[in-house]
Protein backbone atom coordinates (compact mmCIF):
# COMPACT_ATOMS: atom_id res chain seq x y z
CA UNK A 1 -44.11 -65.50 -49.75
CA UNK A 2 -40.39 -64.29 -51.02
CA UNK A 3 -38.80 -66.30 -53.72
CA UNK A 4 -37.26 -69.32 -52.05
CA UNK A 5 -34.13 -68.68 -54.03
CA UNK A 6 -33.23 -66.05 -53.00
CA UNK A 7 -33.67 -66.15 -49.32
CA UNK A 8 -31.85 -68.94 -49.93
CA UNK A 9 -28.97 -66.67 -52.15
CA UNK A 10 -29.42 -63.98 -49.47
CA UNK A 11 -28.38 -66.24 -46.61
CA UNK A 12 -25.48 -67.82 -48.43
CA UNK A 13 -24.16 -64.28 -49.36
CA UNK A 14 -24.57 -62.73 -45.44
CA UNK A 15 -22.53 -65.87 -44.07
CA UNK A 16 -20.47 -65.99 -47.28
CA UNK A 17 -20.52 -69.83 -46.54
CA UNK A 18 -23.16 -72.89 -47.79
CA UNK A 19 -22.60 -74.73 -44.82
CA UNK A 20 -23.43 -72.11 -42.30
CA UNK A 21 -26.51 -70.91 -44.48
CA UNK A 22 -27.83 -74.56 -44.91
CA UNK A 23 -27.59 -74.97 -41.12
CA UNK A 24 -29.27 -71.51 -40.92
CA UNK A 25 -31.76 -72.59 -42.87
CA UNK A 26 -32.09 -76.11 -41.78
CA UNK A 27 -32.13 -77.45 -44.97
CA UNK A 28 -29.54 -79.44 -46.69
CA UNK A 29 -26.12 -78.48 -47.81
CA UNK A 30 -26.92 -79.75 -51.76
CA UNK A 31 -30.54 -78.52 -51.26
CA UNK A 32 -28.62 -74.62 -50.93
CA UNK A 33 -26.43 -75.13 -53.54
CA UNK A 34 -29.35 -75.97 -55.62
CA UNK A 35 -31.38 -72.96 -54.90
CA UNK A 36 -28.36 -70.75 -55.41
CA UNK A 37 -27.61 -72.55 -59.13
CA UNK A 38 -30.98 -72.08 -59.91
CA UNK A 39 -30.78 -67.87 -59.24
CA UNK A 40 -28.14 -68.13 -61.18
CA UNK A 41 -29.30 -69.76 -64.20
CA UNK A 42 -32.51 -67.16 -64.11
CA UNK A 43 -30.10 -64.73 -64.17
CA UNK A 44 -27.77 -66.01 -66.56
CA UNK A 45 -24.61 -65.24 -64.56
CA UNK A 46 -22.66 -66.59 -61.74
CA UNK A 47 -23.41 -64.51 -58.37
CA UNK A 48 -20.17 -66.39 -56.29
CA UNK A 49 -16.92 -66.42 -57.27
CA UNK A 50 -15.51 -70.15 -55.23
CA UNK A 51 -12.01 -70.58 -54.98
CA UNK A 52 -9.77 -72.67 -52.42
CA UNK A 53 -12.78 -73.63 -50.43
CA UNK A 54 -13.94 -70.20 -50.13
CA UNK A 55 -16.93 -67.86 -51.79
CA UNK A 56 -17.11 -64.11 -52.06
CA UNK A 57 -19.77 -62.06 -54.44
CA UNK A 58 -19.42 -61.37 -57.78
CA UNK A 59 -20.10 -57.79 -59.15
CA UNK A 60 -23.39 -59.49 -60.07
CA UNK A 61 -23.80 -61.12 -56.41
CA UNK A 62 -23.41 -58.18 -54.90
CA UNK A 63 -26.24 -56.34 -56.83
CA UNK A 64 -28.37 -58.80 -55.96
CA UNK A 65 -27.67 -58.89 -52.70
CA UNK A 66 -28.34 -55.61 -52.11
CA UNK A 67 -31.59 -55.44 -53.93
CA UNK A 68 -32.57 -58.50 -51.38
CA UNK A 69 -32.13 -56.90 -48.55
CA UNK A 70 -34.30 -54.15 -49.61
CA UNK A 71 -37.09 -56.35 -50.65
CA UNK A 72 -36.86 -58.74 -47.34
CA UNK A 73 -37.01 -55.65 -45.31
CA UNK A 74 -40.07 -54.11 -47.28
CA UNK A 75 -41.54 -57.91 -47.10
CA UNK A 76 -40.76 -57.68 -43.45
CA UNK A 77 -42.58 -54.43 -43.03
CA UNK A 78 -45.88 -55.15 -45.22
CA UNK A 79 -46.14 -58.19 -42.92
CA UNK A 80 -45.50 -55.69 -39.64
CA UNK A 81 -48.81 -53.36 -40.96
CA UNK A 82 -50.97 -56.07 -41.80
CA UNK A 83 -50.65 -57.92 -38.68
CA UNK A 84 -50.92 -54.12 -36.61
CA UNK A 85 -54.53 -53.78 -38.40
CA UNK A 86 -55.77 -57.51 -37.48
CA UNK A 87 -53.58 -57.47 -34.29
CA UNK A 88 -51.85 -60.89 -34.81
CA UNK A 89 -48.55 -61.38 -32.97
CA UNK A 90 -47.09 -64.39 -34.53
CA UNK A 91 -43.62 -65.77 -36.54
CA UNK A 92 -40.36 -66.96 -36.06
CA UNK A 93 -37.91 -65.12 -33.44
CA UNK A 94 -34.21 -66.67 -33.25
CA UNK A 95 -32.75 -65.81 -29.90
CA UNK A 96 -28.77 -66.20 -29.00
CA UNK A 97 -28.08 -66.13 -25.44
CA UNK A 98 -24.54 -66.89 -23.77
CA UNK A 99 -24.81 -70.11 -21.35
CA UNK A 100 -25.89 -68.93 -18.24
CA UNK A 101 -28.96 -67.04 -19.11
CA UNK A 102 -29.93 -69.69 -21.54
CA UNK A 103 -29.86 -72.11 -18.65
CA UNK A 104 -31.17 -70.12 -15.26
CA UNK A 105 -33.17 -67.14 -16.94
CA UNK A 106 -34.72 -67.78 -20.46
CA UNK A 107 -36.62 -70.76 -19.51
CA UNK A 108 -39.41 -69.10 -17.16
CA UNK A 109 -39.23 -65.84 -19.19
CA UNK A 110 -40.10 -67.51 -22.75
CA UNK A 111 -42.30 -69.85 -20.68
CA UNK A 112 -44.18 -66.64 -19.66
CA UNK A 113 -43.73 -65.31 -23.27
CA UNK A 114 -45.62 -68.60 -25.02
CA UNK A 115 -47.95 -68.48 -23.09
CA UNK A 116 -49.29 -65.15 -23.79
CA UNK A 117 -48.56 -65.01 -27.57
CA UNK A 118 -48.69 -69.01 -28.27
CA UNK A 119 -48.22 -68.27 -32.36
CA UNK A 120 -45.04 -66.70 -32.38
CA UNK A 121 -42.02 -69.92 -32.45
CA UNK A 122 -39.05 -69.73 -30.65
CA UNK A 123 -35.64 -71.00 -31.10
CA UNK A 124 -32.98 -70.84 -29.36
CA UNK A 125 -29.02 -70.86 -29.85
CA UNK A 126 -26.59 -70.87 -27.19
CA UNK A 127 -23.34 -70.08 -27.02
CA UNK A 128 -20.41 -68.09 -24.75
CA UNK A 129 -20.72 -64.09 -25.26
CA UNK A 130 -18.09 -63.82 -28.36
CA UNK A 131 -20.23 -66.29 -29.82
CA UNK A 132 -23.66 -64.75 -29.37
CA UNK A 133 -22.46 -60.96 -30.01
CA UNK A 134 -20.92 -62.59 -33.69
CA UNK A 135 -24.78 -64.11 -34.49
CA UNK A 136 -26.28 -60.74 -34.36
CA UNK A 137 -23.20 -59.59 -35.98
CA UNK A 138 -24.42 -62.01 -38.69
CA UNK A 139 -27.89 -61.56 -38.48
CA UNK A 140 -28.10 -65.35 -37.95
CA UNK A 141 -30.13 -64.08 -34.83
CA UNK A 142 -32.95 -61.52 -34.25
CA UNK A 143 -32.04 -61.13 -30.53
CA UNK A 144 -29.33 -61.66 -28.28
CA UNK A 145 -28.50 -61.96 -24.52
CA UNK A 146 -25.43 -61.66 -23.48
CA UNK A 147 -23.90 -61.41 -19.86
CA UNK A 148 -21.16 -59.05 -20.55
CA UNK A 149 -20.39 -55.68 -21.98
CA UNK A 150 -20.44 -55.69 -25.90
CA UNK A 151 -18.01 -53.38 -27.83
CA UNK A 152 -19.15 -53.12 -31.16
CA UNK A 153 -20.94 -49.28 -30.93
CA UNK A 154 -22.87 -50.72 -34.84
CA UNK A 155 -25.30 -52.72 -32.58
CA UNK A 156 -28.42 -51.62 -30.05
CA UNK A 157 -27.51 -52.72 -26.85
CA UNK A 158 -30.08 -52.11 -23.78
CA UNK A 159 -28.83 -53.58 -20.31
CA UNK A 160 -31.54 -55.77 -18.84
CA UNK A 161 -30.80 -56.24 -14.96
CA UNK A 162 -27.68 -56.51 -13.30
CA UNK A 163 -26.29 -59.96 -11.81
CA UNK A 164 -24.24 -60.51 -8.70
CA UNK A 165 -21.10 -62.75 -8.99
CA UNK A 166 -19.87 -65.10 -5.97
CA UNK A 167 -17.49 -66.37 -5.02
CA UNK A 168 -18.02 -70.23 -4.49
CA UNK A 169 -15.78 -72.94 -2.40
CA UNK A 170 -16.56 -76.82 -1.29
CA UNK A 171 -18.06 -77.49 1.89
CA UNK A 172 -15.11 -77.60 4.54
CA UNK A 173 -12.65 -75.18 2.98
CA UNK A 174 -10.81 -73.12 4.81
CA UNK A 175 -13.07 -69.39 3.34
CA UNK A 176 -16.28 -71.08 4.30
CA UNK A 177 -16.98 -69.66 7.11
CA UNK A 178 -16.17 -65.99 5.80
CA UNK A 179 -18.72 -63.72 4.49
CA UNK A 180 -16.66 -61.97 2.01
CA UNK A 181 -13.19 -62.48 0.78
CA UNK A 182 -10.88 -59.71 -0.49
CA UNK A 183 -10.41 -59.98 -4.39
CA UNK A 184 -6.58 -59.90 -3.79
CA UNK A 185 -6.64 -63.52 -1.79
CA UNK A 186 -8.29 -65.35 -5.18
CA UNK A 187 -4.51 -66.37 -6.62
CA UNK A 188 -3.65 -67.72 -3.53
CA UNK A 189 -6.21 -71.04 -4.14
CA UNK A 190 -6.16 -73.47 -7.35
CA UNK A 191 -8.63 -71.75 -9.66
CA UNK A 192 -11.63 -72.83 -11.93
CA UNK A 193 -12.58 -70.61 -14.52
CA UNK A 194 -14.69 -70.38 -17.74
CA UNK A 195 -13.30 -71.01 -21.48
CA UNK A 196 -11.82 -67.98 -23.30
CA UNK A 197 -15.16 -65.83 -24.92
CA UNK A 198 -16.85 -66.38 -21.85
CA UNK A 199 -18.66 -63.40 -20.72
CA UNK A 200 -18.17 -64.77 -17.28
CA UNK A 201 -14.70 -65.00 -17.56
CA UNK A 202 -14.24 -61.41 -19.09
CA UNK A 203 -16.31 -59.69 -16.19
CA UNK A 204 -13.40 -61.10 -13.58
CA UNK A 205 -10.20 -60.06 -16.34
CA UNK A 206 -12.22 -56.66 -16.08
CA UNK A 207 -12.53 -56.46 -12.03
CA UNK A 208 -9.34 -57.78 -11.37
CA UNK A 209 -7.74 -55.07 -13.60
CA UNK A 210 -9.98 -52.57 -12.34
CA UNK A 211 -8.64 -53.65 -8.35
CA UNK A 212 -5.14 -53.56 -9.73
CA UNK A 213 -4.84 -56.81 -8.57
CA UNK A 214 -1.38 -58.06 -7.95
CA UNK A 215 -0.47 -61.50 -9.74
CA UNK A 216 -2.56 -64.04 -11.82
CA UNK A 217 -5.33 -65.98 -10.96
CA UNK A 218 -3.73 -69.98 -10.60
CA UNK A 219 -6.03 -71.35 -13.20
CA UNK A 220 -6.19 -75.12 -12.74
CA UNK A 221 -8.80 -75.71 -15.46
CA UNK A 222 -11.38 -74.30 -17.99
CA UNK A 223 -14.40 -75.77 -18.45
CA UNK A 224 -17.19 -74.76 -20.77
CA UNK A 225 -20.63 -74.21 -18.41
CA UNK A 226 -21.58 -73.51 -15.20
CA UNK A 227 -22.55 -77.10 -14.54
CA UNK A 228 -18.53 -77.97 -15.08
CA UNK A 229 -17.37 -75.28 -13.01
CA UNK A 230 -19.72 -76.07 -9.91
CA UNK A 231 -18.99 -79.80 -9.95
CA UNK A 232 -15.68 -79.66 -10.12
CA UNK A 233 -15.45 -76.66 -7.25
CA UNK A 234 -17.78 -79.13 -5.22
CA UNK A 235 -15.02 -82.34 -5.89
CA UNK A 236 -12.89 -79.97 -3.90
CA UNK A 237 -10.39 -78.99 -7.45
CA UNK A 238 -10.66 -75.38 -7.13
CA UNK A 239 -12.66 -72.76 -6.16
CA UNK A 240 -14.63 -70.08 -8.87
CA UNK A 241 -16.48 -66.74 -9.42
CA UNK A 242 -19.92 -67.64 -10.97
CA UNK A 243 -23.14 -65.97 -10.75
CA UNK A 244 -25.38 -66.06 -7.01
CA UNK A 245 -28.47 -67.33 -9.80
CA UNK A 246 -26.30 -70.05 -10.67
CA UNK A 247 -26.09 -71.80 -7.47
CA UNK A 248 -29.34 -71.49 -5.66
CA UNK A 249 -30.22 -74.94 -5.75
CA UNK A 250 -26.78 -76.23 -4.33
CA UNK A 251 -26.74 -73.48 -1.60
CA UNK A 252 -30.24 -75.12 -0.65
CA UNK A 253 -28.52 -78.45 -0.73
CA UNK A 254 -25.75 -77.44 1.33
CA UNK A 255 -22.99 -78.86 -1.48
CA UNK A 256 -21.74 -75.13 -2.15
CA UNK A 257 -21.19 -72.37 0.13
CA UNK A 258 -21.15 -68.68 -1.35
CA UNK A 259 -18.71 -65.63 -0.71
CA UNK A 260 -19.22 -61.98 -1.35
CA UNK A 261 -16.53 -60.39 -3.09
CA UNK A 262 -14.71 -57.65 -1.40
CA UNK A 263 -15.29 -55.72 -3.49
CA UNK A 264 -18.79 -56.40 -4.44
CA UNK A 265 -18.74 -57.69 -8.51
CA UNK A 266 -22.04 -57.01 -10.38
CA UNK A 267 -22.48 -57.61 -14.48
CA UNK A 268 -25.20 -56.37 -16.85
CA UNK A 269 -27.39 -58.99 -18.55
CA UNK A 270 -28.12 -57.30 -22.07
CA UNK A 271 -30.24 -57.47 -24.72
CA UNK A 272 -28.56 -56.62 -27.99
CA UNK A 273 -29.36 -56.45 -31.86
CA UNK A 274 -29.43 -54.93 -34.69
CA UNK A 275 -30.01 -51.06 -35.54
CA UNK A 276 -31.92 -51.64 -37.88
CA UNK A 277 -35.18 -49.89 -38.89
CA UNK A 278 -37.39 -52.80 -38.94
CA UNK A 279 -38.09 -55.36 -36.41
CA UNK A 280 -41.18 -58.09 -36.87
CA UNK A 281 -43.31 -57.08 -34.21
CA UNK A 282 -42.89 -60.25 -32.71
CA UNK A 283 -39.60 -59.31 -31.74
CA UNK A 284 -40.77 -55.56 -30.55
CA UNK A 285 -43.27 -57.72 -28.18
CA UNK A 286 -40.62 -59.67 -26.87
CA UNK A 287 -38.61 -57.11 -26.05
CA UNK A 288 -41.33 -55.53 -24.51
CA UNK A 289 -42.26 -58.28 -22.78
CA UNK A 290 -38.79 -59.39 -21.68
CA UNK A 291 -37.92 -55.56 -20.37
CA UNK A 292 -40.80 -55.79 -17.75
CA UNK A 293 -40.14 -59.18 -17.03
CA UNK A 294 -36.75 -57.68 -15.98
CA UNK A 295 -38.38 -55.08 -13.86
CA UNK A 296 -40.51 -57.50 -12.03
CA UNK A 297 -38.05 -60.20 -11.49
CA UNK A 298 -35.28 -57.45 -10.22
CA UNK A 299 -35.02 -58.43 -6.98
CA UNK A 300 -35.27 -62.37 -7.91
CA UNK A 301 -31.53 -64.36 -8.32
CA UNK A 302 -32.29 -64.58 -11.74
């Protein structure tokens, strides 16, 4: 119902960047320029200053900009109070979540989710911690879920569940018959760890520090999901710290064996967004939905 152009305008100025707002937007680079040139010629003034491959707001831009996001969030809230009165729960939610909830939790929870409210349309963007946290930063995404503690204090962050972390080695090595393993014996093996942003990765710099562990972890590589890490811990290149939900199925298969950590590691899962007065009632569903899905599933790996 808002003028095209300027959601279209609106986008451009939050990323400051035609590329990230056309892939926002799924639309076309040339098909956002267009939108924006078109604001600007009903305006009769340039609303981007571009220079050196880069944009920033003119005096004009930024006028604009802020009468948009008064007039989206207004939009947003007419649309909230009509749908309370007929009690439709529909629209489009854009979810970030870092790799390993994407891949062992999200599926059976927005499974759950479409099913009960089959009009509202989910999409989903994954990506390591850093990366999710700088979406909502962004607003490029209504909701995130992240897997490690977030330290920007501007965004509404509410911690989900808590996850155990394992210690995992091949079949035959020399720890698999332990039950746990003392945190300070981790540098002594070749080690296989997540890529830099990982919230996986941060949790062990955190409980390593935290142990006043002695010496470095002997990384021998970084790989980029938790499908990486296990095979190459099961070729027998390393061993790892990944989350217990992570490896059900290859405990069950015998191709993995488990360690607790002495001491025991645990990590929030969180939900975090923006504090922002208005939310689409889809979104206040979801995390309605999602918070008691937490509560029921507490005691589940994932």
């Amino acid at each position: 119902m808002a003028d095209r152009r300027l959601q279209v305008f609106h986008t451009v100025a939050r990323h400051l960047s035609f590329t990230k707002a056309a892939e926002a937007l799924h639309m076309t680079q040339p098909a956002v320029t267009f939108q924006v040139r078109q604001l600007e010629e009903y305006f009769n003034t340039r609303l981007f200053d571009r220079t050196h491959n880069r944009i920033s707001l003119t005096d004009a831009g930024t006028r604009v900009f802020s009468y948009a996001d008064s007039i989206f969030e207004l939009y947003g809230e007419m649309e909230n109070a009509v749908r309370e009165l007929t009690g439709e729960v529909s629209g489009l939610l854009i979810l970030g979540a870092s790799t390993t909830i994407a891949e062992y939790m999200l599926p059976a929870l927005l499974g759950d989710f479409k099913r009960k409210y089959p009009d509202v349309n989910v999409r989903l963007k994954v990506s390591n911690t850093e990366g999710v946290v700088q979406m909502v930063e962004n607003n490029v995404i209504d909701l995130g879920v992240v897997e490690a503690p977030v330290s920007n204090k501007n965004l509404a962050v509410e911690v989900c569940r808590n996850d155990q972390l394992v210690l995992i080695v091949p079949v035959g090595h020399e720890l698999a018959e332990r039950e746990s393993v003392p945190i300070n014996e981790l540098t002594e093996y070749p080690y296989i760890c997540r890529e830099e942003g990982s919230g996986t990765r941060e949790v062990i710099a955190e409980y390593m520090q935290e142990n006043n562990l002695k010496g470095s972890l002997n990384i021998n590589m970084e790989l980029g999901s938790p499908e990486a890490v296990k095979g190459a811990v099961e070729a027998g290149m390393g061993i790892s710290v990944v989350s217990r939900a992570t490896v059900s199925k290859e405990l069950l298969l015998g191709s993995l064996v488990a360690l607790n950590l002495d001491p025991q590691l645990e990590r929030p899962f969180s939900f975090v967004h923006q504090k922002q007065k208005f939310r689409l009632r889809a979104m206040d569903e979801l995390l309605t939905f999602a918070r008691q899905y937490c509560v029921d599933h507490a005691k589940d790996n994932i």
